[in-house]
C-alpha atoms as a PDB file:
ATOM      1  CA  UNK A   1      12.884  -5.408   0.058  1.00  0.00           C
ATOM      2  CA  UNK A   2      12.319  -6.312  -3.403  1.00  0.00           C
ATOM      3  CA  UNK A   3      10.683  -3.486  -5.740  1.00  0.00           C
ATOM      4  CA  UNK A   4       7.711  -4.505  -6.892  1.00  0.00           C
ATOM      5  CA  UNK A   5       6.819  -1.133  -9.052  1.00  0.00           C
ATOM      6  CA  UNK A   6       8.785   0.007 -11.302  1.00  0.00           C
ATOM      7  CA  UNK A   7      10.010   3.583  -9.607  1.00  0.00           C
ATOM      8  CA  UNK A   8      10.258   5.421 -12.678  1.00  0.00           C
ATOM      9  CA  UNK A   9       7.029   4.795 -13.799  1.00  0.00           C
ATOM     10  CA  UNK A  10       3.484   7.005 -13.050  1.00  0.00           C
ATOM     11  CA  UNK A  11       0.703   4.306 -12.099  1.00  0.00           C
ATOM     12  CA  UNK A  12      -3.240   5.503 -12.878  1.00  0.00           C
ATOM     13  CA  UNK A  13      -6.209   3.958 -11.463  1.00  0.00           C
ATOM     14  CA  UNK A  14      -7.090   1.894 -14.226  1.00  0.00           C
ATOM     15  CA  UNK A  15      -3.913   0.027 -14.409  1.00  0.00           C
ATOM     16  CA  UNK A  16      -4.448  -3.616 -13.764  1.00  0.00           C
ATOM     17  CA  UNK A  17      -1.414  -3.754 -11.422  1.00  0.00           C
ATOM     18  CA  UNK A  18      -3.072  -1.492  -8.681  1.00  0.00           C
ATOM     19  CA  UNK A  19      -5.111  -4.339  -7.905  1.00  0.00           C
ATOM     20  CA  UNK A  20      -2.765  -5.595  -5.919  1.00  0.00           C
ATOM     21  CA  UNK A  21      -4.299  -3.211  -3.375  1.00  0.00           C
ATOM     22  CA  UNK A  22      -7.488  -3.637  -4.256  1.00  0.00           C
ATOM     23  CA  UNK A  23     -10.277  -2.656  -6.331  1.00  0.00           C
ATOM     24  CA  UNK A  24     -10.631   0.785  -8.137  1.00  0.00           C
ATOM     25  CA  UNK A  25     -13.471   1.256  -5.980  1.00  0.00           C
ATOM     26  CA  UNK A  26     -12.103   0.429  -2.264  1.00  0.00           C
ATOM     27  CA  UNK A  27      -8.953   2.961  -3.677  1.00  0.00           C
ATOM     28  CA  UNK A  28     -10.946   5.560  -4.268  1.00  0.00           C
ATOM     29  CA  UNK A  29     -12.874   4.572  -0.956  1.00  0.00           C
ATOM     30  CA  UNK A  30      -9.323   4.415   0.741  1.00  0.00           C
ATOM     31  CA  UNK A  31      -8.334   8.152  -0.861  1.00  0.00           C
ATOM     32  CA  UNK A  32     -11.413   9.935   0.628  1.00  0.00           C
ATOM     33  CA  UNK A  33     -10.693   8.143   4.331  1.00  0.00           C
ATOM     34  CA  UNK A  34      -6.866   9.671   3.385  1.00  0.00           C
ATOM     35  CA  UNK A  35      -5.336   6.054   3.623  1.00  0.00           C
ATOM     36  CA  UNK A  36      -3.359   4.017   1.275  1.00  0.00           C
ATOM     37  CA  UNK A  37       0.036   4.721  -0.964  1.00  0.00           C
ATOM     38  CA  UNK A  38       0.221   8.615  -1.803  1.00  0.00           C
ATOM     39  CA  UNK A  39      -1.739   9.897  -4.389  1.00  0.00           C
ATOM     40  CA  UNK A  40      -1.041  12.882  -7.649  1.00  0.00           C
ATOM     41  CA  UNK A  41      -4.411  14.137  -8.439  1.00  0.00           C
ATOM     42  CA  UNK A  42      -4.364  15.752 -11.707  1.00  0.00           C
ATOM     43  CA  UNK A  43      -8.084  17.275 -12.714  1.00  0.00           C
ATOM     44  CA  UNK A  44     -10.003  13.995 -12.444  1.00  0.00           C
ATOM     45  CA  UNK A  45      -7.005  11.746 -12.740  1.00  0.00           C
ATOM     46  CA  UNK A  46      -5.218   9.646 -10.096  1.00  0.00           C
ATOM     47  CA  UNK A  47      -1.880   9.180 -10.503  1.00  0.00           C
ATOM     48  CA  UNK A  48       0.441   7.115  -8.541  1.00  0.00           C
ATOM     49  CA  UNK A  49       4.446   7.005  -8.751  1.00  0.00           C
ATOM     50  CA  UNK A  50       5.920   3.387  -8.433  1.00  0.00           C
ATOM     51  CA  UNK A  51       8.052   4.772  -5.736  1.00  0.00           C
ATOM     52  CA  UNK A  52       5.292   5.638  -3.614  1.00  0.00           C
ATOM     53  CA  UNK A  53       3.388   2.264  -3.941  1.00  0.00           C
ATOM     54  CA  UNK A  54       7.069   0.698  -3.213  1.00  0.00           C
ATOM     55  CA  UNK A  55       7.354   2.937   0.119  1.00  0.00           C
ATOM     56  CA  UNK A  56       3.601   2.061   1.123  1.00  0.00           C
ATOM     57  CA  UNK A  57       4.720  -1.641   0.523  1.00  0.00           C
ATOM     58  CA  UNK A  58       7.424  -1.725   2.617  1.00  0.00           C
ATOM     59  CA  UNK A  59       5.803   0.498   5.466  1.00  0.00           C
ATOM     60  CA  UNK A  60       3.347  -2.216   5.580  1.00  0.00           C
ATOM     61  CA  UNK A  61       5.719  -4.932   5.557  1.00  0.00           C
ATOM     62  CA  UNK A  62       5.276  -6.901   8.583  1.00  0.00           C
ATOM     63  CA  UNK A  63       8.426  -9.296   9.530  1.00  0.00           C
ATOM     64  CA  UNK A  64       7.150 -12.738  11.219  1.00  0.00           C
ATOM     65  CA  UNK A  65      10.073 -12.933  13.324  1.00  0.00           C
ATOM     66  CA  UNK A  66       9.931  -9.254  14.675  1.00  0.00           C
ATOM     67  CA  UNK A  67       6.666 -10.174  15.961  1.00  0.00           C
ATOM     68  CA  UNK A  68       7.024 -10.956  20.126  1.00  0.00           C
ATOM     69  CA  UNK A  69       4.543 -13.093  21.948  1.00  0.00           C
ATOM     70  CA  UNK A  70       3.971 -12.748  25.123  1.00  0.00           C
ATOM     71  CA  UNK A  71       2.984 -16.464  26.437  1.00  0.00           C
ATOM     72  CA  UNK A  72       1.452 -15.166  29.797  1.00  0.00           C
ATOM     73  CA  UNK A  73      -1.725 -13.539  28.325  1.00  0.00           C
ATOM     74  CA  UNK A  74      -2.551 -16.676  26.003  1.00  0.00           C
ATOM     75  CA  UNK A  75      -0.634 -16.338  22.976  1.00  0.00           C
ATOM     76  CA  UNK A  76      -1.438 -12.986  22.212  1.00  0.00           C
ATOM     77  CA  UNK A  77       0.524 -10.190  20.436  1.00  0.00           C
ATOM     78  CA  UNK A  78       2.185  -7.556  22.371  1.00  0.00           C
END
C-alpha cells in the first residue's frame, strides 16, 4: 500500500494533513472513545508518528474484491 505519511515525520493536531481523518474536534472526540491511529501525548500536545497514521490506513483498508456476497440473503455482505 502506498505511504501516504511520511514515516519519519511526528504529525500534531493542528497539521492540515490530519484532516484526512477528520476534524481536530471529531480526533480529539475519537481519542477519548480510544479509537483512531495511535496517539503520543506530550503535556497538552498530541503527537502522531507518520508510521502510525500509515498502519491505521492500511488496517482500515478495505479490498473490493475480498469482499464475498452471499446472493441467497439478498445481496448482503457476509
Amino acid at each position: 500500500m502506498a505511504q501516504i505519511f511520511d514515516n519519519s515525520r511526528t504529525y500534531n493536531s493542528d497539521d492540515p494533513e490530519l484532516d484526512i481523518f477528520g476534524s481536530k474536534q471529531k480526533r480529539a472526540k475519537w481519542r477519548s472513545q480510544k479509537f483512531g491511529p495511535a496517539w503520543i501525548k506530550v503535556g497538552r500536545k498530541i503527537i502522531h508518528t507518520g508510521s502510525d497514521l500509515n498502519a491505521y490506513l492500511a488496517e482500515n483498508r478495505t479490498d473490493p474484491s475480498q469482499i464475498k456476497i452471499d446472493t441467497s440473503t439478498n445481496g448482503s455482505e457476509v
